[in-house]
N, C-alpha and C. Protein backbone atom coordinates (compact mmCIF):
# COMPACT_ATOMS: atom_id res chain seq x y z
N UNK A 1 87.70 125.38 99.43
CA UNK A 1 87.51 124.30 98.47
C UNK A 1 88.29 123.08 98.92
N UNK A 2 86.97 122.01 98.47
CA UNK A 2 88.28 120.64 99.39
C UNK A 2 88.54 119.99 98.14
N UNK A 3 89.21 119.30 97.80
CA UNK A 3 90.23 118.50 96.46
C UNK A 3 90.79 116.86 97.36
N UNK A 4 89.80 116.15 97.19
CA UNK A 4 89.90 114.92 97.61
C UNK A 4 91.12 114.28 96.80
N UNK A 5 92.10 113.71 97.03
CA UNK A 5 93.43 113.40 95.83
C UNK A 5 92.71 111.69 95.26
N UNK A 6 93.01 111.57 94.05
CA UNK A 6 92.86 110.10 93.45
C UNK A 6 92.94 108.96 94.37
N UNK A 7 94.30 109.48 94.86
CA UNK A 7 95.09 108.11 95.19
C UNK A 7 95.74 109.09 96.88
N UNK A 8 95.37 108.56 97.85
CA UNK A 8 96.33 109.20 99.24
C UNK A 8 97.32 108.71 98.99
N UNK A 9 97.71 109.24 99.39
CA UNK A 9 99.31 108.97 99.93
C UNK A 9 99.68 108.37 101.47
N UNK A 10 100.33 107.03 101.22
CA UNK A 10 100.97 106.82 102.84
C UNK A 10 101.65 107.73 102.59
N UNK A 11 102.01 108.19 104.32
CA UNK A 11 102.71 109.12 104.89
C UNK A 11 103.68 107.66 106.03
N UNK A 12 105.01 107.41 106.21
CA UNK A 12 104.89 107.10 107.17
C UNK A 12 105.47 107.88 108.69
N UNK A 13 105.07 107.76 109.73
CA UNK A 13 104.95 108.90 110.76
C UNK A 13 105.78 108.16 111.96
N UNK A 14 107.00 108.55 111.91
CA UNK A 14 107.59 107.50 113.34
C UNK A 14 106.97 107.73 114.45
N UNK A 15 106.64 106.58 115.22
CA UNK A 15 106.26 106.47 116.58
C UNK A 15 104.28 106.45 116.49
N UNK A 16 103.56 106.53 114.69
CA UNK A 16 102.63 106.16 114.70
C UNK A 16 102.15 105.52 113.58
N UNK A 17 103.85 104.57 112.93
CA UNK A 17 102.79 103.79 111.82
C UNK A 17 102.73 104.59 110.46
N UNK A 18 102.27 103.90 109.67
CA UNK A 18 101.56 104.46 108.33
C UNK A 18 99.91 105.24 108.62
N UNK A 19 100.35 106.64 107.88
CA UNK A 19 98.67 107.10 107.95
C UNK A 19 98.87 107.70 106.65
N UNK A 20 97.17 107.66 106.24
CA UNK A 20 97.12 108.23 104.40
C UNK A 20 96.46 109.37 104.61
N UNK A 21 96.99 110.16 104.00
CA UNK A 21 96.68 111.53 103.53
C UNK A 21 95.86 111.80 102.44
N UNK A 22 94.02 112.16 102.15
CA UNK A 22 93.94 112.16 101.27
C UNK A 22 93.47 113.29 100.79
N UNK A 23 94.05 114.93 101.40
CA UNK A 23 93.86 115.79 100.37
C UNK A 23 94.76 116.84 101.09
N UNK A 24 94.74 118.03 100.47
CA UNK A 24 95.57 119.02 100.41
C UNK A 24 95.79 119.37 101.95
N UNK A 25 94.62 119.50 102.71
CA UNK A 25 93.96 120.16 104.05
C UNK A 25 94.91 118.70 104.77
N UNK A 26 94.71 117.85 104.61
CA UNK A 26 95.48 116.78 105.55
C UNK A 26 96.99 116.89 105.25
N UNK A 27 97.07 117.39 104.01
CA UNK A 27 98.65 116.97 103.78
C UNK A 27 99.31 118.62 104.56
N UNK A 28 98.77 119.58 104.62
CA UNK A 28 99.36 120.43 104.91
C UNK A 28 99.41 120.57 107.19
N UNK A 29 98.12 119.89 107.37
CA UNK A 29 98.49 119.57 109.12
C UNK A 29 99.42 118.68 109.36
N UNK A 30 100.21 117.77 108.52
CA UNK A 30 100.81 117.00 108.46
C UNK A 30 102.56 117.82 108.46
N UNK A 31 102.49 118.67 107.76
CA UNK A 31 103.55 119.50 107.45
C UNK A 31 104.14 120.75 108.50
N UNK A 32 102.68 120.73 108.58
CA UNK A 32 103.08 122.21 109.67
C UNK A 32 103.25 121.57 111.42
N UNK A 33 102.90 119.92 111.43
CA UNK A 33 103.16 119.36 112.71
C UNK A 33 103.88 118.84 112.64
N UNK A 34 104.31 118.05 112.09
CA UNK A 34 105.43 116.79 112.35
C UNK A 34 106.40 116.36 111.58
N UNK A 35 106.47 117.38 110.20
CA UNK A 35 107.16 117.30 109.34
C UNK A 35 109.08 117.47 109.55
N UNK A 36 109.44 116.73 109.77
CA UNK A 36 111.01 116.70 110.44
C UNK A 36 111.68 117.58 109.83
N UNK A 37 111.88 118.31 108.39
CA UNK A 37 112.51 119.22 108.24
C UNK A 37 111.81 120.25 106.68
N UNK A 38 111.78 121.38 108.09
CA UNK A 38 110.26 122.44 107.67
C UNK A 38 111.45 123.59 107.10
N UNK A 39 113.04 123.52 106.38
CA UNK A 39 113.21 124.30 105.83
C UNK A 39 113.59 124.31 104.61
N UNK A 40 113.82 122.99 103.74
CA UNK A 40 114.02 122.93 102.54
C UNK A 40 112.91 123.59 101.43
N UNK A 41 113.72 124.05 100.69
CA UNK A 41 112.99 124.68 99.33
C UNK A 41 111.40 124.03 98.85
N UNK A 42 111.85 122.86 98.94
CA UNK A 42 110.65 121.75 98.56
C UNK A 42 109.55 121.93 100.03
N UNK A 43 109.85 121.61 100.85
CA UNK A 43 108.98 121.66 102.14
C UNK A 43 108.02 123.22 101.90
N UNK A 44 108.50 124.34 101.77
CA UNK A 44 107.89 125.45 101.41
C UNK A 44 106.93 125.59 99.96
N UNK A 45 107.67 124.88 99.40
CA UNK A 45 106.82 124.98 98.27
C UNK A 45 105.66 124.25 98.50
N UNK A 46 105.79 122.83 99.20
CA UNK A 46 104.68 122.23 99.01
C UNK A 46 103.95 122.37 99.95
N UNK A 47 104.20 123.30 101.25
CA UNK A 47 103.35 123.85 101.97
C UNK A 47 102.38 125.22 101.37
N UNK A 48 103.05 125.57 100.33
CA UNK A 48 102.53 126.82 99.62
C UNK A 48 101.47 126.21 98.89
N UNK A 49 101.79 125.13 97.75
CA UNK A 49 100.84 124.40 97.16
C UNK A 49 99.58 123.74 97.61
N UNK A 50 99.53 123.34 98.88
CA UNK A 50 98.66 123.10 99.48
C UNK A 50 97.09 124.13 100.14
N UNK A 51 98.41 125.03 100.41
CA UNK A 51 97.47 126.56 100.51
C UNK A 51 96.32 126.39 99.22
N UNK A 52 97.26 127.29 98.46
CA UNK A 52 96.70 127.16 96.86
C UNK A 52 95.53 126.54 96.50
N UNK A 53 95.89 124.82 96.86
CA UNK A 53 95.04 123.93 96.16
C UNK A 53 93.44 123.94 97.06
N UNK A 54 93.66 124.44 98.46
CA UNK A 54 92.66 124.86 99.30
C UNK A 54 91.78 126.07 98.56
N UNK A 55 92.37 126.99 98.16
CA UNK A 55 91.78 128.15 97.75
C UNK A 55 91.51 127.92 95.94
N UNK A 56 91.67 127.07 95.61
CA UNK A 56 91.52 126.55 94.19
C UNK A 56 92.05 127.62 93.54
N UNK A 57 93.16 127.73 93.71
CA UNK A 57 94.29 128.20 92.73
C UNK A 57 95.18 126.99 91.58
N UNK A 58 95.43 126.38 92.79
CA UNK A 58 96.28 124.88 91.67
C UNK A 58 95.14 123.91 91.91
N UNK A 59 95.57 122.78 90.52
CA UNK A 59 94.55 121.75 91.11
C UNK A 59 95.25 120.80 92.14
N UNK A 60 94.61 120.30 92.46
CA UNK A 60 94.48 118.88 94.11
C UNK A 60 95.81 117.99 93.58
N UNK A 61 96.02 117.56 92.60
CA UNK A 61 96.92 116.39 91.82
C UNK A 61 98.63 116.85 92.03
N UNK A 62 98.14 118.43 91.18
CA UNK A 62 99.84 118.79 91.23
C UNK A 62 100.14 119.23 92.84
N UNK A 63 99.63 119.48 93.92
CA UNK A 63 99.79 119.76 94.88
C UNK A 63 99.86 118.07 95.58
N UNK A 64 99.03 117.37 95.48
CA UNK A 64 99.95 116.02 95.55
C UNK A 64 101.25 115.13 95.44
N UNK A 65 101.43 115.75 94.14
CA UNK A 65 102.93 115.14 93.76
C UNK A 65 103.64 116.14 94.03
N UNK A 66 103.83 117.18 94.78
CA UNK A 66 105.05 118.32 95.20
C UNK A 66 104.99 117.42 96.79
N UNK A 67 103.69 116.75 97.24
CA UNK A 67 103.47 116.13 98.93
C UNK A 67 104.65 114.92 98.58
N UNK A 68 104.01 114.24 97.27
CA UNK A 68 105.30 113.21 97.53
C UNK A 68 106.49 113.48 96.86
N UNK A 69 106.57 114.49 96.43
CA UNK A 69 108.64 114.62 96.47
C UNK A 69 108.79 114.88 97.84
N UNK A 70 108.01 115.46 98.37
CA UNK A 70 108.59 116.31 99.81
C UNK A 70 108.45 115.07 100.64
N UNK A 71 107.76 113.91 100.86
CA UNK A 71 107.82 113.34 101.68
C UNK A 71 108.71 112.57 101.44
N UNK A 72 109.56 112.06 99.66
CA UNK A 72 110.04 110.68 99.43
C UNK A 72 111.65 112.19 100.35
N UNK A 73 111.89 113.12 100.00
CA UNK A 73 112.56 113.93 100.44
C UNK A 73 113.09 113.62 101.75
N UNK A 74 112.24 113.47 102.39
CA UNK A 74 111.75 113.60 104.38
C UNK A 74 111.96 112.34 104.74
N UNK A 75 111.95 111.41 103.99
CA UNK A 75 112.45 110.11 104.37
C UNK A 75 110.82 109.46 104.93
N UNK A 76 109.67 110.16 104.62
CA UNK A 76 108.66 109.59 105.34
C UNK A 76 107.36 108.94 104.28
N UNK A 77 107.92 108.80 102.81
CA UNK A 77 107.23 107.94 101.65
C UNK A 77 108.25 107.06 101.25
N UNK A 78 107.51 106.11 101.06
CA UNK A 78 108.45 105.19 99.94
C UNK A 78 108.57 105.42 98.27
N UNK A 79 109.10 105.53 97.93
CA UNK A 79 108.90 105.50 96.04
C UNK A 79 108.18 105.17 95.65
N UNK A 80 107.50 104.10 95.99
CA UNK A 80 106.17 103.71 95.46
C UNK A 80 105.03 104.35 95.12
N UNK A 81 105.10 105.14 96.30
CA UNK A 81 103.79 106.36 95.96
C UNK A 81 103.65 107.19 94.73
């Protein structure tokens, strides 16, 4: 199941700029590649959530906003998001 999100999310990605993420399936290749630190509590969870929201367990939204704590986390969102 794909879960297109409302609103993507910038991601920003050193050494390529701002790129937007706009669903679960993007936010989780994002995590499992380049995500600078893959062991905090939050990083797992919202790699779990993403699973999930693939297999329509959670919906697309709340697996979004676990992407942006984890990214404002990671230093790679701004607050804004």
């Amino acid at each position: 199941m794909q879960t297109v999100w409302r609103t993507p999310v910038e991601l920003n990605v050193a050494g390529s700029g701002t790129v937007s993420v706009a669903d679960p399936r993007e936010a989780l290749d994002y995590l499992t590649t380049i995500w600078p630190d893959q062991t905090s509590e939050l990083f797992v969870d919202t790699k779990a959530a993403c699973m999930q929201a693939l297999e329509g367990v959670i919906d697309g939204e709340a697996c979004r906003n676990l992407f942006v704590a984890a990214g404002q986390e990671a230093g790679m969102i701004s607050l804004s998001n």
